[in-house]
Every structure is written in structure tokens, then in C-alpha cells.
Protein backbone atom coordinates (compact mmCIF):
# COMPACT_ATOMS: atom_id res chain seq x y z
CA UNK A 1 0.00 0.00 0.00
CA UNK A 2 1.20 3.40 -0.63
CA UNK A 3 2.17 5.55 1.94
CA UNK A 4 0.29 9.13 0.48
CA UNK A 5 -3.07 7.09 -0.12
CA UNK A 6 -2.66 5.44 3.07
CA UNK A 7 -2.43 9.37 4.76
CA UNK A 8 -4.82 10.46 1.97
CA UNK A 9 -7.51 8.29 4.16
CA UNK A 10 -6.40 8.66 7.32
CA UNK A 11 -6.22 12.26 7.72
CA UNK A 12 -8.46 13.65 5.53
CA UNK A 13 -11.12 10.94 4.39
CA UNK A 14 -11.78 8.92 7.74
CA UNK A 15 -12.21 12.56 9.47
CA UNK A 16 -14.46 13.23 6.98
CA UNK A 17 -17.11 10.54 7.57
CA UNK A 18 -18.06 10.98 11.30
CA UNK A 19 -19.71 13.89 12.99
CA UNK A 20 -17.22 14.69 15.16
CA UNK A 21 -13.57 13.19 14.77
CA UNK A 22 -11.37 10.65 17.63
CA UNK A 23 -10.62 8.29 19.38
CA UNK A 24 -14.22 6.68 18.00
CA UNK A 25 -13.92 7.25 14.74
CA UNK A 26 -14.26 3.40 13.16
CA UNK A 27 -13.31 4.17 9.46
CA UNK A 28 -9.69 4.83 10.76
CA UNK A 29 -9.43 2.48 13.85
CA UNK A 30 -11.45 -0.28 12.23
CA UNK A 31 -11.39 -0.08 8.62
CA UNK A 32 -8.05 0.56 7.92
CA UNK A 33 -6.59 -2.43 10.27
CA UNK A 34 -8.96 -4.25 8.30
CA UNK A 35 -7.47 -2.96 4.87
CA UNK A 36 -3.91 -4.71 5.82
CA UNK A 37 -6.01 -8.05 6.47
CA UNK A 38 -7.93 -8.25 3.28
CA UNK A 39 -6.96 -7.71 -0.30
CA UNK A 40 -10.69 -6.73 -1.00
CA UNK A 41 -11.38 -3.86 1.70
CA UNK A 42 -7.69 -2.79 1.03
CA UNK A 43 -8.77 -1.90 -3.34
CA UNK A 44 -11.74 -0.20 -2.13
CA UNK A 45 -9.76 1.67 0.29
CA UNK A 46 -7.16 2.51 -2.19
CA UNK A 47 -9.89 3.26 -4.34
CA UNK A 48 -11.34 6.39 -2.15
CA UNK A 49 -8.15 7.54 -1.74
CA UNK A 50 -6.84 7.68 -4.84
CA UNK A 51 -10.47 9.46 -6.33
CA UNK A 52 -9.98 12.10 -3.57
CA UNK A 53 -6.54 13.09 -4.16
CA UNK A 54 -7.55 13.16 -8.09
CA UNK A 55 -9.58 16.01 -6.84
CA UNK A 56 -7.17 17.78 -4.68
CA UNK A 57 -4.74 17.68 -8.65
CA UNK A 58 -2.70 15.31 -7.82
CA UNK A 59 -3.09 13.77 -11.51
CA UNK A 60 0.40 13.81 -12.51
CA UNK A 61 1.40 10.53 -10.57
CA UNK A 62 4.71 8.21 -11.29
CA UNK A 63 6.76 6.43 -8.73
CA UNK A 64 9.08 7.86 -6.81
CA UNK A 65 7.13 11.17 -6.57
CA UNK A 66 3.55 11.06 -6.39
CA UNK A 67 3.64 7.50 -4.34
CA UNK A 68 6.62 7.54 -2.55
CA UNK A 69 6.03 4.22 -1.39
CA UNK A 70 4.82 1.76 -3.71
CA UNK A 71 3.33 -1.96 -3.02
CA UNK A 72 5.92 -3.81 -5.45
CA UNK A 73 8.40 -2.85 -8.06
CA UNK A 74 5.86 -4.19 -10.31
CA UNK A 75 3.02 -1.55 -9.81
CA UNK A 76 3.05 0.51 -12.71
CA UNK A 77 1.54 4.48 -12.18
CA UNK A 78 -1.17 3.49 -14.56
CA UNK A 79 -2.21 0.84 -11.63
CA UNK A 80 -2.69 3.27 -9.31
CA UNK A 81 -5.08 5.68 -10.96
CA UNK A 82 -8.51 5.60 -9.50
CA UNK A 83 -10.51 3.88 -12.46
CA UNK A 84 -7.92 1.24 -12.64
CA UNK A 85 -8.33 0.89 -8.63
CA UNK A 86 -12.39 1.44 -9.04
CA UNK A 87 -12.38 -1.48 -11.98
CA UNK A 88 -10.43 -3.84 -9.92
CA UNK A 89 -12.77 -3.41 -6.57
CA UNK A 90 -15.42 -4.03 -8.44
CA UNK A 91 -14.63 -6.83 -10.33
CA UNK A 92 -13.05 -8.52 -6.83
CA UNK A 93 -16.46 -7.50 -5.75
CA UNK A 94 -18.53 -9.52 -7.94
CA UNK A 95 -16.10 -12.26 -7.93
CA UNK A 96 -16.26 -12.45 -4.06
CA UNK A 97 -19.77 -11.94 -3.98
CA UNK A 98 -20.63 -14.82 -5.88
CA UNK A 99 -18.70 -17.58 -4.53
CA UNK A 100 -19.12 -16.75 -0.77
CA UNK A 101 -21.98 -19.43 0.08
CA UNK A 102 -23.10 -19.48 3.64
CA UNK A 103 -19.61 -17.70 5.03
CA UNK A 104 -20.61 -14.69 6.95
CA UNK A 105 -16.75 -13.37 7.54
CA UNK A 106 -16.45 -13.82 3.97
CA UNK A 107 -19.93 -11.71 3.17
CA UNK A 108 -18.76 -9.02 6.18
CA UNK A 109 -15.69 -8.34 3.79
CA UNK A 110 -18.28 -8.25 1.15
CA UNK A 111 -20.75 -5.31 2.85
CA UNK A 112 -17.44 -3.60 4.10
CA UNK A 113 -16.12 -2.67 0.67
CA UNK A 114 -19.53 -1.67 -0.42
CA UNK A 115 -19.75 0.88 2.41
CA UNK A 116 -16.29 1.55 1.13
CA UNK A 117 -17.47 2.42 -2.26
CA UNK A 118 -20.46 4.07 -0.95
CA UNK A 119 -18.29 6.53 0.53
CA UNK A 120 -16.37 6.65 -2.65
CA UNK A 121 -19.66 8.07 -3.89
CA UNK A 122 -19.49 10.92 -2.06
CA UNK A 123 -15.81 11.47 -2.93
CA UNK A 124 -16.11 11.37 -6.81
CA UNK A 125 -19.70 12.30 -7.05
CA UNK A 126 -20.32 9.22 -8.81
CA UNK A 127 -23.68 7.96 -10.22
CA UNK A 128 -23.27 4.17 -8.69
CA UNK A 129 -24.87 5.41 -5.36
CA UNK A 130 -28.31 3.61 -6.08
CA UNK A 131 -26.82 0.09 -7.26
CA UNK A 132 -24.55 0.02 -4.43
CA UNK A 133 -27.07 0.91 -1.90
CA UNK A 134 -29.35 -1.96 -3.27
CA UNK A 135 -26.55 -4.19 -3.22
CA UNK A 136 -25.25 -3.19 0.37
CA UNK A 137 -29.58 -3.48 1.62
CA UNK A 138 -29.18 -7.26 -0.40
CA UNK A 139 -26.27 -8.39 1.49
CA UNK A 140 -27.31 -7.54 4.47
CA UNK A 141 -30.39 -9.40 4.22
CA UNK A 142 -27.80 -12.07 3.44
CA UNK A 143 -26.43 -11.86 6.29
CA UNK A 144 -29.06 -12.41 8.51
CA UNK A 145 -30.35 -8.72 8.98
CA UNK A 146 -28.55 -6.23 11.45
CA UNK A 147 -28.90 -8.79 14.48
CA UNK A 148 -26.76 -11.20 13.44
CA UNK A 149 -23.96 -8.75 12.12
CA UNK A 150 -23.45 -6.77 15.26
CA UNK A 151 -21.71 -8.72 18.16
CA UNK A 152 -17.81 -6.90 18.15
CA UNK A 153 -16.88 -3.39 17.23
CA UNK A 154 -16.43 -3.89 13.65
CA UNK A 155 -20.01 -5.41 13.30
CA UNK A 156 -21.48 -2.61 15.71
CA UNK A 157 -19.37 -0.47 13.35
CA UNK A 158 -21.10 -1.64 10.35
CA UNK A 159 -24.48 -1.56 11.41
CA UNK A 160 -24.02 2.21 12.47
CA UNK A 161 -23.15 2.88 8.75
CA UNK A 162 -26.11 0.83 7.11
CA UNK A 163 -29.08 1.97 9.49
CA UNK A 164 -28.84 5.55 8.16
CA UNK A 165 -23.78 6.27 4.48
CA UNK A 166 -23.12 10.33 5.16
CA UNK A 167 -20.21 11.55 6.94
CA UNK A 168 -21.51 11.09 10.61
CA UNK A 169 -22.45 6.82 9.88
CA UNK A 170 -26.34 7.09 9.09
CA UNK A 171 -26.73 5.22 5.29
CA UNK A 172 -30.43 4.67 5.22
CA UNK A 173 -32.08 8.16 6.70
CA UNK A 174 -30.24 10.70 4.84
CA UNK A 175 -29.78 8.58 1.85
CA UNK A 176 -33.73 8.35 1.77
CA UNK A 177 -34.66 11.71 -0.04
CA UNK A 178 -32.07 10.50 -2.37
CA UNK A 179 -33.46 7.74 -3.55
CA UNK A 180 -37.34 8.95 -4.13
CA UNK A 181 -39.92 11.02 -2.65
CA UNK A 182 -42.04 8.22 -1.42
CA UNK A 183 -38.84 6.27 0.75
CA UNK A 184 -37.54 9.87 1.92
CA UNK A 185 -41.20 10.48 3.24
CA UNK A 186 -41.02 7.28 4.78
CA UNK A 187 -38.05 7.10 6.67
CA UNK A 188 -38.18 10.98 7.35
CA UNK A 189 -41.58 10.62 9.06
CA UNK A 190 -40.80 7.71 10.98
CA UNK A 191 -39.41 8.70 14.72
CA UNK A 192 -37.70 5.73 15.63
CA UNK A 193 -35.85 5.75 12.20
CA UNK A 194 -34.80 9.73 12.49
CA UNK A 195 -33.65 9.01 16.02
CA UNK A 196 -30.99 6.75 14.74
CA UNK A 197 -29.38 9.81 13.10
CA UNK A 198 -29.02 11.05 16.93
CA UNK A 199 -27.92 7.70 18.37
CA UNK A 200 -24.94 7.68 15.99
CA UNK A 201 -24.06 12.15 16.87
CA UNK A 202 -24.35 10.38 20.50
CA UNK A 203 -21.80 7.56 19.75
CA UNK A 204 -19.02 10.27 17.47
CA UNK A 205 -19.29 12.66 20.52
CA UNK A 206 -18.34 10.46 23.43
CA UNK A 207 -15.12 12.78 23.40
CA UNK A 208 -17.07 15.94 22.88
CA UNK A 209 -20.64 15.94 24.10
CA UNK A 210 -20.76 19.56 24.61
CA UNK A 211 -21.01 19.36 20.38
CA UNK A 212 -24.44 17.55 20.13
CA UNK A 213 -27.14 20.18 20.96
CA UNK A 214 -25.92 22.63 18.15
CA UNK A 215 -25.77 20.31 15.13
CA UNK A 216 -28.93 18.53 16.56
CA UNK A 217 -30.57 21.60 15.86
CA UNK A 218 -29.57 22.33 12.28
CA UNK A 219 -30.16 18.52 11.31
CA UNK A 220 -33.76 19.11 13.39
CA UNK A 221 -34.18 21.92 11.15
CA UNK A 222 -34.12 20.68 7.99
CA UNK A 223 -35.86 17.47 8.67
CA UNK A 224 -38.83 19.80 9.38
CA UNK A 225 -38.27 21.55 5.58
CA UNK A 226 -38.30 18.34 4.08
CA UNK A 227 -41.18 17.16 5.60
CA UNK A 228 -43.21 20.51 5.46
CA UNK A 229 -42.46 19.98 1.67
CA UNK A 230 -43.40 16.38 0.97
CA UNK A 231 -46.77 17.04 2.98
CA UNK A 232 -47.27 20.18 1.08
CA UNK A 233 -50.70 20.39 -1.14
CA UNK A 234 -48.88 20.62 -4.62
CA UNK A 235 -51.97 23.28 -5.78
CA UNK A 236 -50.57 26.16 -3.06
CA UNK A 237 -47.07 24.96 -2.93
CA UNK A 238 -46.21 28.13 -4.96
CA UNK A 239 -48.70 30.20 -3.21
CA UNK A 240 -47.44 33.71 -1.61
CA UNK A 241 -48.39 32.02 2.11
CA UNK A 242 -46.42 29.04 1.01
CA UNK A 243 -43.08 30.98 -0.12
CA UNK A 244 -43.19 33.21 2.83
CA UNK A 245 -43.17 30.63 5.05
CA UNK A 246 -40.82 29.07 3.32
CA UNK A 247 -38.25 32.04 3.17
CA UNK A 248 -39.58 32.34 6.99
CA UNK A 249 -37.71 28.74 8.08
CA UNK A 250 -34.90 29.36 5.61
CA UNK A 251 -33.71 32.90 6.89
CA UNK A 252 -34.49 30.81 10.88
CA UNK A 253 -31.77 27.99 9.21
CA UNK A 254 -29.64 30.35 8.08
CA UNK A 255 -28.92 32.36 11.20
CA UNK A 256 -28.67 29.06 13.15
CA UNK A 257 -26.03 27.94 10.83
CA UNK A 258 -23.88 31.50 10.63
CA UNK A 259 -24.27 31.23 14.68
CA UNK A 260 -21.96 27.61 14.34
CA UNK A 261 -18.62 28.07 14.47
CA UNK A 262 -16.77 27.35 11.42
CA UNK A 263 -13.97 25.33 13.48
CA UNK A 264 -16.49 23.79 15.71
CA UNK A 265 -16.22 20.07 16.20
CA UNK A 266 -19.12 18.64 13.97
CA UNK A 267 -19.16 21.20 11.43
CA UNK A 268 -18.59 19.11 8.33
CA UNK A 269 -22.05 17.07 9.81
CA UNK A 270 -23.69 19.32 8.56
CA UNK A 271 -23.46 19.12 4.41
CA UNK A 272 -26.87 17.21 4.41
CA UNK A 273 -29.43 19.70 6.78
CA UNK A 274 -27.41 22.69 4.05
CA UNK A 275 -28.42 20.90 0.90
CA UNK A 276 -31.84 20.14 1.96
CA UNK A 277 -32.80 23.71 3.34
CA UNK A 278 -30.72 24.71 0.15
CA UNK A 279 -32.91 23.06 -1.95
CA UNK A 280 -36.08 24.96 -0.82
CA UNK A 281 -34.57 28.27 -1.29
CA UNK A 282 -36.38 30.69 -3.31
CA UNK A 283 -34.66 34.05 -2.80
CA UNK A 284 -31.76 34.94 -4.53
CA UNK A 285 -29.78 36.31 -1.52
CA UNK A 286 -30.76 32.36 0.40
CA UNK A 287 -29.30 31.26 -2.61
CA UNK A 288 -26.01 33.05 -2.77
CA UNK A 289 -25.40 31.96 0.74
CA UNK A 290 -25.92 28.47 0.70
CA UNK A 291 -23.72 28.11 -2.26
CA UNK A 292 -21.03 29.68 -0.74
CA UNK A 293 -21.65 27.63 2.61
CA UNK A 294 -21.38 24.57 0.26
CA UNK A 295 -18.25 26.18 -1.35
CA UNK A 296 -16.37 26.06 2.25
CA UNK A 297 -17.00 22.44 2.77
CA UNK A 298 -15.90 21.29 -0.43
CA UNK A 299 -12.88 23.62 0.33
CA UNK A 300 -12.29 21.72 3.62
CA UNK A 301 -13.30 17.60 2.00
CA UNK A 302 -12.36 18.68 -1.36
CA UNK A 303 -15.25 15.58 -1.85
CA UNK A 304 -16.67 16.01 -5.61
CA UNK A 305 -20.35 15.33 -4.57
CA UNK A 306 -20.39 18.82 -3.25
CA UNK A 307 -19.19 20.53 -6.78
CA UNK A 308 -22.00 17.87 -7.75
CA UNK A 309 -24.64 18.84 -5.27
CA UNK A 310 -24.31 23.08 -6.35
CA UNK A 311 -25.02 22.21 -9.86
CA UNK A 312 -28.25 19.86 -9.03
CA UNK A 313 -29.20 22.57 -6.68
CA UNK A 314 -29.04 25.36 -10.12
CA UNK A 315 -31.36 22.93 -11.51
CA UNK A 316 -33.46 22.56 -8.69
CA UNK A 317 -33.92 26.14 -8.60
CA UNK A 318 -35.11 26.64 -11.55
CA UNK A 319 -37.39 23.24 -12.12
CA UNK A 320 -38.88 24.71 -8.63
CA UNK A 321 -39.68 28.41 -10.33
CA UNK A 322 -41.87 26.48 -12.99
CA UNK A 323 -44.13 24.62 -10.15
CA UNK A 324 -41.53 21.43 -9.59
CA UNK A 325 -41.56 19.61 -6.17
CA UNK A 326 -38.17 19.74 -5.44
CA UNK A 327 -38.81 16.16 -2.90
CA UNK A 328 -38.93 14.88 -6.14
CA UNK A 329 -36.34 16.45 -7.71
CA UNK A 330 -33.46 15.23 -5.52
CA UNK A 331 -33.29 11.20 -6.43
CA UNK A 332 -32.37 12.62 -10.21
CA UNK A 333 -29.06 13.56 -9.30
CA UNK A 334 -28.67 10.15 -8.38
CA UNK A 335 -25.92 11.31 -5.93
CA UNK A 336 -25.71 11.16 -2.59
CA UNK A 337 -24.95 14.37 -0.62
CA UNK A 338 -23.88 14.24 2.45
């Protein structure tokens, strides 16, 4: 493995995908021991790595400078390039997939890389986000449903990430308005899902508890948009009443969010509660500020879902000016932004 992708998800990615970075944080303490272990996990790491520092520029790879520590002398630069490392993941995947029978270790490996890759969603702003989240719900039926994966800390680990995959470990509630209107609504509306999101804030901020109460409030808050939208009555959703109350909430989000510290533990949590209240902005000034507060993150994660997530939100916009839901408007990105 190569020392800079090795860093590359150690330092930036793993802080990256919990609420609130330390000594809790199971993508570094769990899935990179795992990585050294098992050829499998350790391509999809490499994978996420190697997309994300793509993004930062660093395109012009050989050995000796861009990897200054290769696997073998027989690893060519062209090896190492992420659609060579995506390719192989996959096709290890499939391969894996297939022949695993009735061994759960075997199938744990399995749902571990797909988590992997779902992250790698997020990183490259990929379009694979809705076959691997099928394929990550299937093997987990596989495996016997949550209860029979959860047991040790990498098990616990992986449950976290499938029962809700965003940067704090909750796969199936944010991905929801992703994937249609009608499972957003569902999830969204259900308590004992939506308090999952806070059992896993709980679990990140063992270190930090002080954290919670602030981003609980700006995830709170746009839950509520999304749900005030999906229950709107489509005939008035344009209606003066409905856009003032709308800009009411938004310009309510938006001073909650401007009162969070920028260097605040748990600030890059909140990507998701932006992009939603984003996406029921109407004013032009709402607008201009939640691009730019979209703009610092991807600054900070340099993750290409966010680059992704502006341009869906132009469309949104303007789909939304001609009488468009934009609930239903989100699954056609078919990203996940997190």
C-alpha cells in the first residue's frame, strides 16, 4: 500500500465521515486495520483515496514522486489511478460476492467494501450510489439482517453505517430523499428511524458531548423543511403564504447555521441539513449563501459530490420556479450528498 493514499484516508477521508472526529472514529481504527487483512477492503480503500486526491490535482502521478512508497516494483503508475483501482474493486467485488456461500466473515468483507465504495460516492460524485445501496440493503439481508452482524466493534461499526452512508455513519435516513420522494417520506416521518441519526451524533461525541445540541438543531431543522415539503398540497405549494413561510424557516436555518462556528467540532455534519434547506430556497440572496456555505465544505473535503450537489441545486432552482416539487427532484441527481 502506498504511503500518500494510506495518509490520503487517514487524515483527511476517515475525518471526513463521522460527525465529530477521535478516538471513535471506526473508518480509521477499524477499517483501515482491516485494509492490511484483506486484499478486497484494502482496493476499495485505495480506491477512495486515490479518487480524492484526483480532486485535490494530484493527476500527474509516477513512482518515486507522487507514491513515494509503492506496493511492489511491479506496480506501474497506470495501476494506481482511481478507475484502474475502481475497476479492480469491483470486479473482486462480484467475484467475491458470488462464490461466498453461507460464510458470513467472507460476506462481512463483502458489505465492508460496499460501504467503502459508498463513501467513494461521495468522494467522486459518482452515479453508482443507487446500485450500491441496493446491493449493500441485499447483502445484508444475506447476512441475517442487522442482528446477526453486530456482536464486536467492527459489526457494531457496520451496522451504524447501514441503518442511516453520510459523513456522521447514518446510510439509510439521509440517503432516503435520495433515492425517491415516497422512501424519503417514509423514513423521514418515521421517529424511531430519524432518532438513529441522533444515536450515531451520541456515539461520534463520546469525546465531545458539549457538540451535540448545536448540530442537533440544524439537522432538526431541515428534517422539518423536508417534511413541510413532501406534505405540502402541490396546488398552493407556490402560493405567496407558502413561499413566505418558506423564506420564513430558511432565513431561521440560516442564522442558526452562521451562529456555528466554522472550526467547531461537527461542522462538516452538517453538508446534508445545508443541501436540503438549500434546496427549498427561493430568494436569490438564500441562494447566494448556501452556495457559498457549500463552497467552504468542499474547500475543507475537497469531496466532488459537493461541486456535484451546487449544480443539481441550479437545476433545482429553476425546475422549482416552474411549479416542480423539489422532494422529487433530488433522487435525479442520483448522488448522494452528504
Amino acid at each position: 500500500m502506498t504511503k500518500l493514499l494510506y495518509v490520503s484516508d487517514s487524515d483527511w477521508i476517515a475525518g471526513e465521515m463521522v460527525a465529530i472526529d477521535g478516538p471513535y472514529n471506526g473508518w480509521r481504527n477499524l477499517v483501515l486495520p482491516m485494509a492490511h487483512a484483506d486484499e478486497l477492503v484494502m482496493n476499495a480503500v485505495l480506491t477512495s483515496a486515490a479518487f480524492h486526491l484526483t480532486i485535490q490535482g494530484r493527476q500527474n502521478w509516477h513512482a518515486g514522486a507522487g507514491f513515494p512508497c509503492l506496493p511492489n516494483p511491479c506496480v506501474s503508475k497506470d495501476q494506481l489511478r482511481p478507475e484502474y483501482l475502481y475497476n479492480l474493486t469491483i470486479k473482486g467485488l462480484q467475484r467475491t460476492r458470488d462464490s461466498v456461500g453461507s460464510d458470513h466473515e467472507v460476506q462481512k468483507t463483502v458489505l465492508m467494501t460496499i460501504l467503502i465504495l459508498l463513501a467513494t460516492t461521495m468522494i467522486n460524485g459518482g452515479e453508482e450510489f443507487p446500485a450500491l445501496f441496493e446491493m449493500m440493503q441485499a447483502v445484508t439481508m444475506v447476512l441475517g439482517g442487522e442482528e446477526q452482524i453486530g456482536g464486536s466493534d467492527l459489526g457494531d461499526f457496520m451496522i451504524r453505517q447501514v441503518r442511516n452512508i453520510d459523513r456522521t455513519g447514518r446510510m439509510r435516513v439521509y440517503a432516503a430523499p435520495h433515492i425517491s420522494e415516497k422512501t424519503g417520506f417514509g423514513v423521514m416521518s418515521s421517529q424511531p428511524d430519524w432518532d438513529q441519526i441522533f444515536e450515531c451524533l451520541r456515539y461520534c461525541s463520546q469525546s465531545q458531548p458539549t457538540a451535540q445540541a448545536p448540530i442537533r438543531n440544524v439537522v432538526q431543522q431541515a428534517h422539518d423543511i423536508y417534511l413541510r415539503q413532501v406534505r405540502r398540497d402541490p396546488r398552493i405549494s407556490n402560493s405567496v403564504e407558502s413561499i413566505e413561510e418558506s423564506v420564513h424557516r430558511l432565513e431561521r436555518f440560516k442564522k442558526t447555521l452562521q451562529a456555528f462556528p466554522k472550526d467547531a467540532p461537527g461542522s462538516n455534519s452538517l453538508v446534508w441539513a445545508t443541501f436540503i434547506a438549500a434546496s427549498d430556497c427561493t430568494l436569490q440572496e438564500h441562494k447566494e449563501f448556501f452556495v457559498d456555505v457549500i463552497m467552504q465544505h468542499f474547500h475543507r473535503s475537497r469531496f466532488g459530490n459537493l461541486l456535484k450537489g451546487i449544480r443539481h441545486l441550479q437545476y433545482v432552482w429553476a425546475q422549482r420556479s416552474e411549479g416542480a416539487r423539489w422532494t422529487n427532484l433530488l433522487p435525479q441527481s442520483r448522488m448522494f450528498l452528504a
